[in-house]
C-alpha atoms as a PDB file:
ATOM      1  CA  UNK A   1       0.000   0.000   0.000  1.00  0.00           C
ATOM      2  CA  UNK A   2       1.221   3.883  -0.598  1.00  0.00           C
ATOM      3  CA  UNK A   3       0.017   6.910   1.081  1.00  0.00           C
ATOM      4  CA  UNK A   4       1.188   9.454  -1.140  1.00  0.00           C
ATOM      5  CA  UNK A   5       0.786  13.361  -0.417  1.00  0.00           C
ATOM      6  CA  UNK A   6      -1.815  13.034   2.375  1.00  0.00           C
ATOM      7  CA  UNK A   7      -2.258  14.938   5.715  1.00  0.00           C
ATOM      8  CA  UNK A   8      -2.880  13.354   9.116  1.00  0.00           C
ATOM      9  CA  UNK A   9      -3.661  15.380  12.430  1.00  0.00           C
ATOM     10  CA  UNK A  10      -5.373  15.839  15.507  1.00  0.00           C
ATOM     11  CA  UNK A  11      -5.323  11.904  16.014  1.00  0.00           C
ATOM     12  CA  UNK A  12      -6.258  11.064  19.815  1.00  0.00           C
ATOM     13  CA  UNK A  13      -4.283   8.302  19.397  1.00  0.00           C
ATOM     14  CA  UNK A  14      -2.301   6.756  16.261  1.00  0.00           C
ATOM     15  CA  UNK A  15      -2.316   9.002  13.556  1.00  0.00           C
ATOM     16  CA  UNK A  16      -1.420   6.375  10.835  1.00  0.00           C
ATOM     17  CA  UNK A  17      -1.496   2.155  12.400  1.00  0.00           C
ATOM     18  CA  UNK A  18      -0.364  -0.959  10.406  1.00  0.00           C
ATOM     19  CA  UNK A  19      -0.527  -4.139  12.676  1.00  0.00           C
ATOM     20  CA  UNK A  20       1.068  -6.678  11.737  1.00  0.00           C
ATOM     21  CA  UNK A  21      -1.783  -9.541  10.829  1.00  0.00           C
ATOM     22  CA  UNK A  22      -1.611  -9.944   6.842  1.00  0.00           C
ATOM     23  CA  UNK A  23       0.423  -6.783   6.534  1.00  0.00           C
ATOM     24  CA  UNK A  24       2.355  -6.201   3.579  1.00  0.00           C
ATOM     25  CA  UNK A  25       4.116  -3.655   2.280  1.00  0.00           C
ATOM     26  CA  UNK A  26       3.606   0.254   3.001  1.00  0.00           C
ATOM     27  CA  UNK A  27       5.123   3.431   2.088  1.00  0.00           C
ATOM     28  CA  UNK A  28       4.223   6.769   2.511  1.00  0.00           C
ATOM     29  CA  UNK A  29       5.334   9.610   0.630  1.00  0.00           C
ATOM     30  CA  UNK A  30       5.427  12.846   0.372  1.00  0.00           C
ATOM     31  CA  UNK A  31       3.040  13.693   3.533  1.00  0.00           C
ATOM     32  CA  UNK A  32       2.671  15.213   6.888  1.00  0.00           C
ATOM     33  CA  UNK A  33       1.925  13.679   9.808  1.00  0.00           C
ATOM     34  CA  UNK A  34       1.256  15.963  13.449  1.00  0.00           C
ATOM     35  CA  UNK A  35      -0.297  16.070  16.709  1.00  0.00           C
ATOM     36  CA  UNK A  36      -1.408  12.778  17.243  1.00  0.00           C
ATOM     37  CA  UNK A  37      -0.283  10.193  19.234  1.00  0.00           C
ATOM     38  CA  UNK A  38      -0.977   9.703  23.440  1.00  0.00           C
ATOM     39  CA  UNK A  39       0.488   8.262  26.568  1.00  0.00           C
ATOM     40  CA  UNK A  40       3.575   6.388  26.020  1.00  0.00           C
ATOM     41  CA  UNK A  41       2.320   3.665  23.866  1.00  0.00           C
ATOM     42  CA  UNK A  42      -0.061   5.502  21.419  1.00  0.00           C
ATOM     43  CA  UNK A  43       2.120   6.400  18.449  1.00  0.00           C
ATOM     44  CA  UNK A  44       1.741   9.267  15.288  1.00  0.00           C
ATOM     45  CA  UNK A  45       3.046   6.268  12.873  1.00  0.00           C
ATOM     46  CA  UNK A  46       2.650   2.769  13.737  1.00  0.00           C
ATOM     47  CA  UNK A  47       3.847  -0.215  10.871  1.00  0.00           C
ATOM     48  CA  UNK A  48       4.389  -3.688  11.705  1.00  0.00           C
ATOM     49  CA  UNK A  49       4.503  -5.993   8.947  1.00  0.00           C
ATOM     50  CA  UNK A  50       4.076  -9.596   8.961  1.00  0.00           C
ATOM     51  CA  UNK A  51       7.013 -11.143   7.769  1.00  0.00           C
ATOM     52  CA  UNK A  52       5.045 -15.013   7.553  1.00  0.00           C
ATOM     53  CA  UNK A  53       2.498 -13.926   4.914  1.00  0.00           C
ATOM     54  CA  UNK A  54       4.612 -11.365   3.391  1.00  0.00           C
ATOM     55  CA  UNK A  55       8.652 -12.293   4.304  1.00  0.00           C
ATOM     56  CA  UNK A  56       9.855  -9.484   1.457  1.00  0.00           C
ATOM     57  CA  UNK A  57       7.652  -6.761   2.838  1.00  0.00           C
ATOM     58  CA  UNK A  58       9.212  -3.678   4.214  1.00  0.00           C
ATOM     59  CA  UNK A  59       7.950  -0.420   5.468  1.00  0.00           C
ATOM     60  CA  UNK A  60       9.568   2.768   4.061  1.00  0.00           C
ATOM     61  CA  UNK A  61       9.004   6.746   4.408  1.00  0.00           C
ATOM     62  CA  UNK A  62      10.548   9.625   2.135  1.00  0.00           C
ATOM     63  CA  UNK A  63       9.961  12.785   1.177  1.00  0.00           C
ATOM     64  CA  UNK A  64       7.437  13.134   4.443  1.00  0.00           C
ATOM     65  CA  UNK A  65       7.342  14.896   7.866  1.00  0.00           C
ATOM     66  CA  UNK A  66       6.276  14.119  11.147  1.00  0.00           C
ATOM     67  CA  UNK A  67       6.549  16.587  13.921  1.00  0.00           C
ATOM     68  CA  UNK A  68       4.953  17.438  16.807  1.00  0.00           C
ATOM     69  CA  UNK A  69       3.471  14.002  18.339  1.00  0.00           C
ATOM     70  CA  UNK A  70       0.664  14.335  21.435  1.00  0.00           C
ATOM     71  CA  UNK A  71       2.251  11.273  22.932  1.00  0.00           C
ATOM     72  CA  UNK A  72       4.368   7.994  21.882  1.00  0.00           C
ATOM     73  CA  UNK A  73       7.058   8.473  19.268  1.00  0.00           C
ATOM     74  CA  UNK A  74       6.913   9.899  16.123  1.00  0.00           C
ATOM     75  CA  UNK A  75       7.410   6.566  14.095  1.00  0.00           C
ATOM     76  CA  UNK A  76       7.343   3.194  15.636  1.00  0.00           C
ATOM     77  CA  UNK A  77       8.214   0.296  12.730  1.00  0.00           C
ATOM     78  CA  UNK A  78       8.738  -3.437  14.166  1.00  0.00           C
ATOM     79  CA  UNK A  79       8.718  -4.016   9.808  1.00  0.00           C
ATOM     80  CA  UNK A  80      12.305  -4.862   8.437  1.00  0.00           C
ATOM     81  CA  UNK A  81      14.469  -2.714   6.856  1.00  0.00           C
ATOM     82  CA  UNK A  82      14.758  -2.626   2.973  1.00  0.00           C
ATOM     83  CA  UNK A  83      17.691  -4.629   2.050  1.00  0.00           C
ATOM     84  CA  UNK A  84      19.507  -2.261   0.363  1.00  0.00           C
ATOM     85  CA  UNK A  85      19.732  -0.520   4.005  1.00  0.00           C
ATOM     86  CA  UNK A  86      20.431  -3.415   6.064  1.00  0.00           C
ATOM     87  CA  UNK A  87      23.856  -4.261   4.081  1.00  0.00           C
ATOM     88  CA  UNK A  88      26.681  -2.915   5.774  1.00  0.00           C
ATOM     89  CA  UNK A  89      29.334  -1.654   3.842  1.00  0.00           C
ATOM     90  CA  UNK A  90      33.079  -2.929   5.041  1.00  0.00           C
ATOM     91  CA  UNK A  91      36.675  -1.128   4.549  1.00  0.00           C
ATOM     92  CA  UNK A  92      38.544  -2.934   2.543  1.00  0.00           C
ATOM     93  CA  UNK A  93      40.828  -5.046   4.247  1.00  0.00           C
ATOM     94  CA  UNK A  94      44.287  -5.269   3.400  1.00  0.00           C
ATOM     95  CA  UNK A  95      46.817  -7.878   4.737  1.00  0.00           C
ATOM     96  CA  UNK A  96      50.778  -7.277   5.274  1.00  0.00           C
ATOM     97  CA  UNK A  97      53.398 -10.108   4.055  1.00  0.00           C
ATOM     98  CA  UNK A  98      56.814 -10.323   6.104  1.00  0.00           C
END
């Protein structure tokens, strides 16, 4: 799923919520996200994705801002990381012969 240019506010609790029970998956793009959110657990941007149904589904943001939460975090994601991300880059390693 994409949520592209939207606006979200004045949430009493999650402003945008993906649970993770046949969740594939999202991105959102281009759009704002403010005062939502409560207590410590309620969260402007919740994604979870289910990695059983879907095991190549990943959750990613761009071009988007969230600011201001009422409560939780600004972005909560239990969803993997694109690949691309999750590969470390090394230094080269050089060895020395006596």
């Amino acid at each position: 799923m994409t949520l592209r240019d939207v606006v979200v506010h004045d949430c009493p609790a999650r402003g945008i919520f993906s649970a993770w029970d046949s969740n594939g998956s999202l991105t959102i793009e281009s759009s704002e996200v403010y005062h939502c959110g409560s207590g410590a657990t309620d969260h402007q941007v919740y994604v979870a994705i289910d990695e059983t149904v879907f095991p190549d589904g990943v959750f990613r943001m761009q071009h988007s801002y969230v600011h201001d939460a009422t409560g939780g975090n600004n972005v909560m994601s239990r969803s993997p990381a694109p690949s691309s991300t999750t590969t470390a880059s090394k230094a080269p390693t050089t060895t020395r012969s006596s």
